[in-house]
PDB file of N, CA and C in Angstrom:
ATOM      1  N   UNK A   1       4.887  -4.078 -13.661  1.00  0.00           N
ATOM      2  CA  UNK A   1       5.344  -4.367 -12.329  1.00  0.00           C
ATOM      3  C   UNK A   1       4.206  -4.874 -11.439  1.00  0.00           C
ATOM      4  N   UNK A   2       2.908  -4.119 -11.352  1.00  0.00           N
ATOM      5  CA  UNK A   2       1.797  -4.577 -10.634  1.00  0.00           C
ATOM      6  C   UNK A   2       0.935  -5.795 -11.259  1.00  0.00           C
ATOM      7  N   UNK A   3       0.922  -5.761 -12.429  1.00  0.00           N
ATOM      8  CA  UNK A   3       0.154  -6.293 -13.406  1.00  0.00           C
ATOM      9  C   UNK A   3      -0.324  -7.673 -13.227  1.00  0.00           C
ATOM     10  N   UNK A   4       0.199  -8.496 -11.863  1.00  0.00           N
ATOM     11  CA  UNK A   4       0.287  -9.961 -11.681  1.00  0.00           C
ATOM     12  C   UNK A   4      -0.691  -9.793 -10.634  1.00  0.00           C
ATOM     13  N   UNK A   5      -0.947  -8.681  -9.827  1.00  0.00           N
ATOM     14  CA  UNK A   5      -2.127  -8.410  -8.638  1.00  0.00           C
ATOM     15  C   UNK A   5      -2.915  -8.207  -9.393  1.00  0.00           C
ATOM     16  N   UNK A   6      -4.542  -8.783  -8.776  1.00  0.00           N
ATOM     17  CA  UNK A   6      -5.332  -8.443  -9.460  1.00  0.00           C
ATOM     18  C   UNK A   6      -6.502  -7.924  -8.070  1.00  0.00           C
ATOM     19  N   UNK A   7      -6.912  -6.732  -8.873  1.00  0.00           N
ATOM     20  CA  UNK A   7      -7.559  -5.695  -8.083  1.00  0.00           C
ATOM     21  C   UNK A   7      -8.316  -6.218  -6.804  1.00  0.00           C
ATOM     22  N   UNK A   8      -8.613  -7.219  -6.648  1.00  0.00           N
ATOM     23  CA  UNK A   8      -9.462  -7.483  -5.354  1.00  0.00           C
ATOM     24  C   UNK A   8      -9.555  -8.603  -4.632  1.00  0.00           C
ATOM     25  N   UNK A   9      -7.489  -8.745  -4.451  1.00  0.00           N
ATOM     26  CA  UNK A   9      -6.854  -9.437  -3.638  1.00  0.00           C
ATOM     27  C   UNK A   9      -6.753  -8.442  -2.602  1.00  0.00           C
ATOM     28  N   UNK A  10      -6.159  -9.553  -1.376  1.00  0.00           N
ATOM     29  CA  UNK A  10      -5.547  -8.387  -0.378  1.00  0.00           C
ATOM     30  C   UNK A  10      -4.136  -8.961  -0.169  1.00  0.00           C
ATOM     31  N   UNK A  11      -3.177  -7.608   0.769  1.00  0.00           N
ATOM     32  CA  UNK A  11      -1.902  -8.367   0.904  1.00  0.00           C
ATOM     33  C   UNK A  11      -1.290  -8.384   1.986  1.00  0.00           C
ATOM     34  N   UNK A  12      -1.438  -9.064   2.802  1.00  0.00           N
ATOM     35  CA  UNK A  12      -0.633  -9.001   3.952  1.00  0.00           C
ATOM     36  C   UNK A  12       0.719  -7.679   3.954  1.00  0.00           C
ATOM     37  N   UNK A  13       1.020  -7.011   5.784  1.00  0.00           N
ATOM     38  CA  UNK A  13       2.019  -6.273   5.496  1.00  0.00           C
ATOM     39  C   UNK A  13       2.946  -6.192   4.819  1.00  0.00           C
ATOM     40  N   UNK A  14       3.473  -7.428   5.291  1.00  0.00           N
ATOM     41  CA  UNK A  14       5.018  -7.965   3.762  1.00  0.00           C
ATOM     42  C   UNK A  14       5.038  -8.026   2.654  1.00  0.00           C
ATOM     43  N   UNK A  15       3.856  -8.630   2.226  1.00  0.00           N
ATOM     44  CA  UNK A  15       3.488  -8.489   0.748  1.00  0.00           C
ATOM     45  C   UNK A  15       2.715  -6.968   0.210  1.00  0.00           C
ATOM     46  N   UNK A  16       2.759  -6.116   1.088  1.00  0.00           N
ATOM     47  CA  UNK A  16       2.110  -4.703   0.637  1.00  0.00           C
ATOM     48  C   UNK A  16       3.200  -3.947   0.323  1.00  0.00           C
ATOM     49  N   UNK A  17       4.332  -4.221   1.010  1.00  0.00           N
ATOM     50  CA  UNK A  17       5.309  -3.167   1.382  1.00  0.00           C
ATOM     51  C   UNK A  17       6.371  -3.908  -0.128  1.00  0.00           C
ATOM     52  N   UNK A  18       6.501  -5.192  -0.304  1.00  0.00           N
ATOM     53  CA  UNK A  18       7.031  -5.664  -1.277  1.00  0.00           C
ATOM     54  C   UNK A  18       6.716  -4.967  -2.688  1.00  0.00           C
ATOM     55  N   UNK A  19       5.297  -4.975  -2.152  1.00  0.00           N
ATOM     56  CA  UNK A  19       4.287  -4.191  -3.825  1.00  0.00           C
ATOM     57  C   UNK A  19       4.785  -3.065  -3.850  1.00  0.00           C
ATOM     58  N   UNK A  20       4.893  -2.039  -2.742  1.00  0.00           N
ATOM     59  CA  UNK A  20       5.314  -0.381  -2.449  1.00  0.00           C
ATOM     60  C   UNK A  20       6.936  -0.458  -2.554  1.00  0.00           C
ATOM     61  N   UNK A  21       7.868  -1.505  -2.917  1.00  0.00           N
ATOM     62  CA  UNK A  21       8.802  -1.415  -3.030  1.00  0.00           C
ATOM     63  C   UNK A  21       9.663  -1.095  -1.769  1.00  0.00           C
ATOM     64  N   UNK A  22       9.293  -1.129  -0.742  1.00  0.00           N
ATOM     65  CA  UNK A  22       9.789   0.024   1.060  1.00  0.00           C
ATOM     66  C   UNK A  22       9.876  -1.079   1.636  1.00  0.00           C
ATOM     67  N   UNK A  23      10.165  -1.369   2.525  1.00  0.00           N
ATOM     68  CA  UNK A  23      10.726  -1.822   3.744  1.00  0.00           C
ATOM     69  C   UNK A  23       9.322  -1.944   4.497  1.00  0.00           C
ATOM     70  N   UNK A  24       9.233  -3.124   5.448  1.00  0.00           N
ATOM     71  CA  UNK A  24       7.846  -3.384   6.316  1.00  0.00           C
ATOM     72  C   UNK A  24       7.520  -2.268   7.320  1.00  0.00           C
ATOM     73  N   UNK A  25       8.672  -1.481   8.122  1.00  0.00           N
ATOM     74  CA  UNK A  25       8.686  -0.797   8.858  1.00  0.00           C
ATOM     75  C   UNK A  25       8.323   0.707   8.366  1.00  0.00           C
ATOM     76  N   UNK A  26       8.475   0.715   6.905  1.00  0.00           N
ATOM     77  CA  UNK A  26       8.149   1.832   6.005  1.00  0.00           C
ATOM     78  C   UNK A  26       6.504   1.988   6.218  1.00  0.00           C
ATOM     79  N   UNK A  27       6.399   0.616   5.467  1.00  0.00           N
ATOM     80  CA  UNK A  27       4.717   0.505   5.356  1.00  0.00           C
ATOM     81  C   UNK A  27       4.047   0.776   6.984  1.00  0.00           C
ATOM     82  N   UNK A  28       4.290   0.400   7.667  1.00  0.00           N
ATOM     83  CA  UNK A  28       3.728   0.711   9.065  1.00  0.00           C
ATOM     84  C   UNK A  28       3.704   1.817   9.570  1.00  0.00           C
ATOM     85  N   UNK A  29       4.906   3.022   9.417  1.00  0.00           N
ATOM     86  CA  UNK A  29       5.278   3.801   9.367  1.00  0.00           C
ATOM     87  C   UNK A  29       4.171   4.698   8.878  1.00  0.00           C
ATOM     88  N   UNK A  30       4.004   4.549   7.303  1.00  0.00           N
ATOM     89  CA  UNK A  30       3.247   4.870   6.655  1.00  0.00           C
ATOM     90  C   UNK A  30       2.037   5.256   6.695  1.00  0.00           C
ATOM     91  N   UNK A  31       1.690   4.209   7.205  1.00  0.00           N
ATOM     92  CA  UNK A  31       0.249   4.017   7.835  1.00  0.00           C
ATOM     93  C   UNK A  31      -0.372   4.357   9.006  1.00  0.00           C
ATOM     94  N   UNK A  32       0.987   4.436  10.090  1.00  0.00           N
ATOM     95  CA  UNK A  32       0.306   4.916  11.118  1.00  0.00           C
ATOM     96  C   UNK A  32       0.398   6.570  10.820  1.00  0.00           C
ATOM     97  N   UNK A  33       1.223   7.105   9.779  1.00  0.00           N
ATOM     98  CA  UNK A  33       0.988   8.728   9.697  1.00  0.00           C
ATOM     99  C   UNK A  33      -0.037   9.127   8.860  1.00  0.00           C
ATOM    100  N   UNK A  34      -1.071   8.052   8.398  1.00  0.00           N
ATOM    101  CA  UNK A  34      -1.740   8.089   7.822  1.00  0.00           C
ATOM    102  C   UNK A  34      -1.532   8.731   6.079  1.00  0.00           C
ATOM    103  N   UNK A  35      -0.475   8.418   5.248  1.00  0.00           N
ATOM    104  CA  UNK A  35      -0.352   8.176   4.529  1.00  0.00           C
ATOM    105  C   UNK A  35      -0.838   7.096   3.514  1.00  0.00           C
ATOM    106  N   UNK A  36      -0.838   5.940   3.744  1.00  0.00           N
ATOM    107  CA  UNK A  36      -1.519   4.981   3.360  1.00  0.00           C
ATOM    108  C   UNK A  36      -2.671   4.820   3.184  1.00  0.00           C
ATOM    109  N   UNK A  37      -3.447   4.281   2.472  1.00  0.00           N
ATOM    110  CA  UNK A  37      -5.098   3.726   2.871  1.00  0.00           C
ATOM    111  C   UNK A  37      -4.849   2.958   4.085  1.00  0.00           C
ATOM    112  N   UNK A  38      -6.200   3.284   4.387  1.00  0.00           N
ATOM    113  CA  UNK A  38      -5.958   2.345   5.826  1.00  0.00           C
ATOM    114  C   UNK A  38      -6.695   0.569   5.644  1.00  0.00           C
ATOM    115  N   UNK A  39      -5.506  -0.076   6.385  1.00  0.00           N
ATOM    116  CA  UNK A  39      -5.817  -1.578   6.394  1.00  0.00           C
ATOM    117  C   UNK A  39      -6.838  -1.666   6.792  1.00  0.00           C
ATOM    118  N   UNK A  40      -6.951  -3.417   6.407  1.00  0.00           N
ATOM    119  CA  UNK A  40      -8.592  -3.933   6.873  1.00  0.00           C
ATOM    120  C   UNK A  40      -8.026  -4.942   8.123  1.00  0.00           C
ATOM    121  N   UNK A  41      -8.378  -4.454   9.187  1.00  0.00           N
ATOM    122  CA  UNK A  41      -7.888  -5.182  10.798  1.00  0.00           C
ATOM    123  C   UNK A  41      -8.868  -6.758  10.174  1.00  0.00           C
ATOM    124  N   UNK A  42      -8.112  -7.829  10.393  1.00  0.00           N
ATOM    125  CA  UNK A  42      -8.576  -9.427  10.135  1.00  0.00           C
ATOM    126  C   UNK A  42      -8.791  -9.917  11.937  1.00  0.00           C
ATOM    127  N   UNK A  43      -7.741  -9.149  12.316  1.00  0.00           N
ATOM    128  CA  UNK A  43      -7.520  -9.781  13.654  1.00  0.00           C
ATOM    129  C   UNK A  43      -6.439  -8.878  14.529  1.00  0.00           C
ATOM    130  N   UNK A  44      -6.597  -8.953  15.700  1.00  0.00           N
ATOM    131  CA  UNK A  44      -5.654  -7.746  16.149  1.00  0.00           C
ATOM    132  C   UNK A  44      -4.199  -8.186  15.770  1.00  0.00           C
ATOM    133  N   UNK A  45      -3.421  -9.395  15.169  1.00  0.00           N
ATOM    134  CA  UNK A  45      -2.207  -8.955  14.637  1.00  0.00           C
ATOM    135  C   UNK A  45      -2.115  -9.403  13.226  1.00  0.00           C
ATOM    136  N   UNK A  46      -3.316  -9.265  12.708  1.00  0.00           N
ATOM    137  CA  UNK A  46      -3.623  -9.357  10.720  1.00  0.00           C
ATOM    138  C   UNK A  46      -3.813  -8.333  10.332  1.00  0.00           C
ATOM    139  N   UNK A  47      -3.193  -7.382   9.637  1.00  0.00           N
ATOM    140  CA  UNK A  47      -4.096  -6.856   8.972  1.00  0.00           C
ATOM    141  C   UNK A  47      -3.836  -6.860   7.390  1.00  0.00           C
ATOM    142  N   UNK A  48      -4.291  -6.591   6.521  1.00  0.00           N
ATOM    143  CA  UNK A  48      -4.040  -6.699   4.832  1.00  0.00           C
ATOM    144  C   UNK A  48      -4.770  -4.987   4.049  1.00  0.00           C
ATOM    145  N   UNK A  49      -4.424  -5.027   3.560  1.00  0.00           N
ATOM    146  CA  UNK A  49      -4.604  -3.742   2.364  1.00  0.00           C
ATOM    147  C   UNK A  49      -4.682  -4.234   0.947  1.00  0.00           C
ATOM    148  N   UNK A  50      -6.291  -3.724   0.598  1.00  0.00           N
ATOM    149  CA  UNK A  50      -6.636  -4.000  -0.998  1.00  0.00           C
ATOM    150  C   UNK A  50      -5.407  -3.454  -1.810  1.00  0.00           C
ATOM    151  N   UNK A  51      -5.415  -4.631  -2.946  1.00  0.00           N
ATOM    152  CA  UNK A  51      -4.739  -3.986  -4.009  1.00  0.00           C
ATOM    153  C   UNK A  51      -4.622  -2.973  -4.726  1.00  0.00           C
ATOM    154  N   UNK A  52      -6.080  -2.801  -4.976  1.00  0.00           N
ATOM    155  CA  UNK A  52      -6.678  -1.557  -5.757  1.00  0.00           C
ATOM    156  C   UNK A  52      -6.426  -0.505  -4.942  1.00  0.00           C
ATOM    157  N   UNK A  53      -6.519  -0.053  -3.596  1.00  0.00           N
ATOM    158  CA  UNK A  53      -6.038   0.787  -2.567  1.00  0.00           C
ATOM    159  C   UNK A  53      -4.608   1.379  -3.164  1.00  0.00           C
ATOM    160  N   UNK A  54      -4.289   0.114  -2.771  1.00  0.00           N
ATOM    161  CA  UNK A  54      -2.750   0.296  -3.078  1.00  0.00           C
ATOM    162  C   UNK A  54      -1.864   0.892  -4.573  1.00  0.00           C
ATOM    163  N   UNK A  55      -2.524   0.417  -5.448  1.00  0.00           N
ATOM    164  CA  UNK A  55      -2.089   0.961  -6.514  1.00  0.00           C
ATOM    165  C   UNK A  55      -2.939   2.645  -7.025  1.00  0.00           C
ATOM    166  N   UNK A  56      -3.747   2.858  -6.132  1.00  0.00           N
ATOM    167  CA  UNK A  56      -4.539   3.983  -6.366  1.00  0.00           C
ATOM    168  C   UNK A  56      -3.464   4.946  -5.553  1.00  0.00           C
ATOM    169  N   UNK A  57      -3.010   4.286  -4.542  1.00  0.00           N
ATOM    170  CA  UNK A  57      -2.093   5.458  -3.785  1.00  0.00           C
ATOM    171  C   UNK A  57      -0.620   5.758  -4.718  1.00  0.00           C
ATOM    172  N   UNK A  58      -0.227   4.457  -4.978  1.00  0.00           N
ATOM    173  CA  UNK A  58       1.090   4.815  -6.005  1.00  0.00           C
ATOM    174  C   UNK A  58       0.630   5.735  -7.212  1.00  0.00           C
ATOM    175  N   UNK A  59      -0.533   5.657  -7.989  1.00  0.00           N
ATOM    176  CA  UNK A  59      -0.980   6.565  -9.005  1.00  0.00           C
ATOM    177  C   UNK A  59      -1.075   8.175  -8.101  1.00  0.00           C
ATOM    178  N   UNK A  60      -1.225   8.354  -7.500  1.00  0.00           N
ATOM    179  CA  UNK A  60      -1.557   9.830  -6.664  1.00  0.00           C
ATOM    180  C   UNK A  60       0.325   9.837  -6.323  1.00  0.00           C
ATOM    181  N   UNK A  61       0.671   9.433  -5.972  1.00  0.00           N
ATOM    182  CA  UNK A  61       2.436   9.513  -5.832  1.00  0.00           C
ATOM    183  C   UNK A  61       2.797   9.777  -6.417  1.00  0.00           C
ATOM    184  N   UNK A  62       3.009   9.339  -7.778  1.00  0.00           N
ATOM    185  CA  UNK A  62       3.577   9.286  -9.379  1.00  0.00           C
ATOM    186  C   UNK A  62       3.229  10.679  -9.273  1.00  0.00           C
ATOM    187  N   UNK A  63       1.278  10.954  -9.652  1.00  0.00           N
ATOM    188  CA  UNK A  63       1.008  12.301 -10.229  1.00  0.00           C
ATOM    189  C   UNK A  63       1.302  13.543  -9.283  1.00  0.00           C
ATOM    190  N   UNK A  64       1.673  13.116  -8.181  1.00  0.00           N
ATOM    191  CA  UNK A  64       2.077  14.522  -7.043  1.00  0.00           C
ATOM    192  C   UNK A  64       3.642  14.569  -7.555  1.00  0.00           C
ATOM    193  N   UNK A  65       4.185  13.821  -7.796  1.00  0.00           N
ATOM    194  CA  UNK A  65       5.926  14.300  -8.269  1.00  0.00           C
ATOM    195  C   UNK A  65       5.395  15.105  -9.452  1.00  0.00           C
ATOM    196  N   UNK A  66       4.956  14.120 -10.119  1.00  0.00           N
ATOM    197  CA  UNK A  66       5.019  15.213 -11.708  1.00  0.00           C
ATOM    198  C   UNK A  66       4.719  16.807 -11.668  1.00  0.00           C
ATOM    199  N   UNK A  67       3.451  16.895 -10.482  1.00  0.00           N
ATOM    200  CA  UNK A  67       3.393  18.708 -10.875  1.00  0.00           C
ATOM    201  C   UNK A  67       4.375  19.322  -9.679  1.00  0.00           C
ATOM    202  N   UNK A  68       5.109  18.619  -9.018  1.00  0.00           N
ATOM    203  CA  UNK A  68       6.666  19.478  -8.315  1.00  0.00           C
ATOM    204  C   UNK A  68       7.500  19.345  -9.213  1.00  0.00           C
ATOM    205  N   UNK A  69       7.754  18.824 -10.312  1.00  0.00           N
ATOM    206  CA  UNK A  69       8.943  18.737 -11.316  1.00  0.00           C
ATOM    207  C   UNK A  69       8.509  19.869 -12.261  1.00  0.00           C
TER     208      UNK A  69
END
């Protein structure tokens, strides 16, 4: 599924939240509860999030379900 990003791209909100599978308002959401890694501000209305970030947080997701199951 990730396998087409390669670690040290970045992705705009839309394209982060596409990667996280959620909704844009999710990802923002997200982020401002500090869930997320935090973006890299480009400009006060840019911001983007490493790939590698990103898939480091879905790996910690995955492994936090597994030890509640």
């Amino acid at each position: 599924m990730h396998d087409n990003y390669q670690e040290n791209h970045t992705l705009r909100a839309k394209e982060a939240a596409n990667f996280l599978n959620v909704g844009i308002s999710t990802l923002w959401r997200w982020s401002k509860e500090g869930r997320l890694p935090p973006g890299i501000r480009l400009s006060r209305r840019c911001t983007v999030w490493r790939v590698s970030d990103l898939k480091e947080f879905v790996s910690y997701q995955a492994q936090a379900n597994e030890t509640r199951l």
